[in-house]
C-alpha atoms as a PDB file:
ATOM      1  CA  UNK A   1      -2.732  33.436  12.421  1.00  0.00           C
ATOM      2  CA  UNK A   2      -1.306  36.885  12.285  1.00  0.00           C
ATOM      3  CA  UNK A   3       1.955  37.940  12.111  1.00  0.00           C
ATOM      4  CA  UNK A   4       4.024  38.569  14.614  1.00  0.00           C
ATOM      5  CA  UNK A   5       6.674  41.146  12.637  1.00  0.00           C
ATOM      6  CA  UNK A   6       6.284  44.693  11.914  1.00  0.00           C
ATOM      7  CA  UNK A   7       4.539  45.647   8.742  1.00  0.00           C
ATOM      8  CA  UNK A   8       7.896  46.537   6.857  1.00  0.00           C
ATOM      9  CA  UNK A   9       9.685  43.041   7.940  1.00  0.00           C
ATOM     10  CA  UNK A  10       6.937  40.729   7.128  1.00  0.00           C
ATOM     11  CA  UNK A  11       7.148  43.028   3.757  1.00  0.00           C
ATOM     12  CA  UNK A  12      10.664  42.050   3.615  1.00  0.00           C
ATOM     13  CA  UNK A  13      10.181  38.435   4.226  1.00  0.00           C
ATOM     14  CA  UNK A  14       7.477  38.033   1.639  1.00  0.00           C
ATOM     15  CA  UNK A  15       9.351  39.884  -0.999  1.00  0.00           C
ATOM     16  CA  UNK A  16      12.548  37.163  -0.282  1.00  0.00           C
ATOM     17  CA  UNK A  17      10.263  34.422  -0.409  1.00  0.00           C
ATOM     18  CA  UNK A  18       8.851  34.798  -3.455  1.00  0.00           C
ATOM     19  CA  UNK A  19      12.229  35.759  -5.330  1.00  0.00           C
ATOM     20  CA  UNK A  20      12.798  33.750  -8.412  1.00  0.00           C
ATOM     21  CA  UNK A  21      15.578  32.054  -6.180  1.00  0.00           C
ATOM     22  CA  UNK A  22      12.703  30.618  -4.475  1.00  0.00           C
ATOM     23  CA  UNK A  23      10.588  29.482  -6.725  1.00  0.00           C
ATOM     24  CA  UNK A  24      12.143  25.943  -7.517  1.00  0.00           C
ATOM     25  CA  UNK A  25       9.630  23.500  -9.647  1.00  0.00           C
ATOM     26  CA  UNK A  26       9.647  20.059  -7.968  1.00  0.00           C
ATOM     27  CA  UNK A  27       8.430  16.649  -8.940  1.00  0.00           C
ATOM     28  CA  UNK A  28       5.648  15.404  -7.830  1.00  0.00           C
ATOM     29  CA  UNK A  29       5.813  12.943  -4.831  1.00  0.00           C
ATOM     30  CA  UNK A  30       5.558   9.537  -5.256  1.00  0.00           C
ATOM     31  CA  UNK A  31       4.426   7.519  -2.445  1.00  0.00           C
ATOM     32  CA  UNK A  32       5.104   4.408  -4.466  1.00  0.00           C
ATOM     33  CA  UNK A  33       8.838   4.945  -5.001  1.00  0.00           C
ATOM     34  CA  UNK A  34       8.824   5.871  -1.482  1.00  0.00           C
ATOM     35  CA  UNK A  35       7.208   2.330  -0.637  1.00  0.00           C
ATOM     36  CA  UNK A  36       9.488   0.770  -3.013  1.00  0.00           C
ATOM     37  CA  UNK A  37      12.947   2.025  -1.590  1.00  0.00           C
ATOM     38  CA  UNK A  38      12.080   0.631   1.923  1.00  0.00           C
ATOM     39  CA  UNK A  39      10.575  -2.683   1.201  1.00  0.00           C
ATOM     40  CA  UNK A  40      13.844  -2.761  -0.265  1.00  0.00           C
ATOM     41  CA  UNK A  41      15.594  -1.503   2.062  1.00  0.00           C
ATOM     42  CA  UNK A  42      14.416  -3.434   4.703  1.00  0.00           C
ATOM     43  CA  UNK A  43      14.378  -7.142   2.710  1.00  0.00           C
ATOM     44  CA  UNK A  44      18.084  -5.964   1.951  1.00  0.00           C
ATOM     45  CA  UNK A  45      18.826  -5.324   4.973  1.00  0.00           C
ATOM     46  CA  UNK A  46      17.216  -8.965   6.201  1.00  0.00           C
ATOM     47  CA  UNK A  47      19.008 -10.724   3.873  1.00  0.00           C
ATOM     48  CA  UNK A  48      22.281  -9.184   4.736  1.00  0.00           C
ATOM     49  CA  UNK A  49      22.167 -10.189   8.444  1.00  0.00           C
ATOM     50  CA  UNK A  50      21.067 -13.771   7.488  1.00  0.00           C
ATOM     51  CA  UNK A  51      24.230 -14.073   5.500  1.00  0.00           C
ATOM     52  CA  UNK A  52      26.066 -12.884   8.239  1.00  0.00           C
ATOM     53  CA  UNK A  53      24.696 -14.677  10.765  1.00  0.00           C
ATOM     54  CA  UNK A  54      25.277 -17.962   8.799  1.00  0.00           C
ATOM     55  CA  UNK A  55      28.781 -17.159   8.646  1.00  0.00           C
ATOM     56  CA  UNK A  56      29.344 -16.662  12.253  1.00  0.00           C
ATOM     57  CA  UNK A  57      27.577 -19.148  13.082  1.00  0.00           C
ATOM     58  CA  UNK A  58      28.658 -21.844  11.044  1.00  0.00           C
END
């Protein structure tokens, strides 16, 4: 897809982009983790509203 700036903006853009500022190293993503945080999350979550549902009621 071409751009849809001038020449000497899309220069611009490109030269902020890749700026040491920019150029952050990142972990690799783990789906796992990911997986693991809302299982969870979500039996957590169950649990919780069991616990308070037995103590309303009764």
């Amino acid at each position: 897809m071409p751009s849809r700036l001038y020449p000497e903006d899309q220069k611009r853009v490109e030269e902020y982009l890749n700026s040491p500022l920019h150029q952050v190293e990142r972990k690799p993503f783990r789906v796992w983790v990911l997986l693991a945080v809302i299982l969870a999350s979500v039996i957590g979550l169950g649990l919780l509203s069991r616990a308070l549902a037995s103590l309303v009621l009764g």
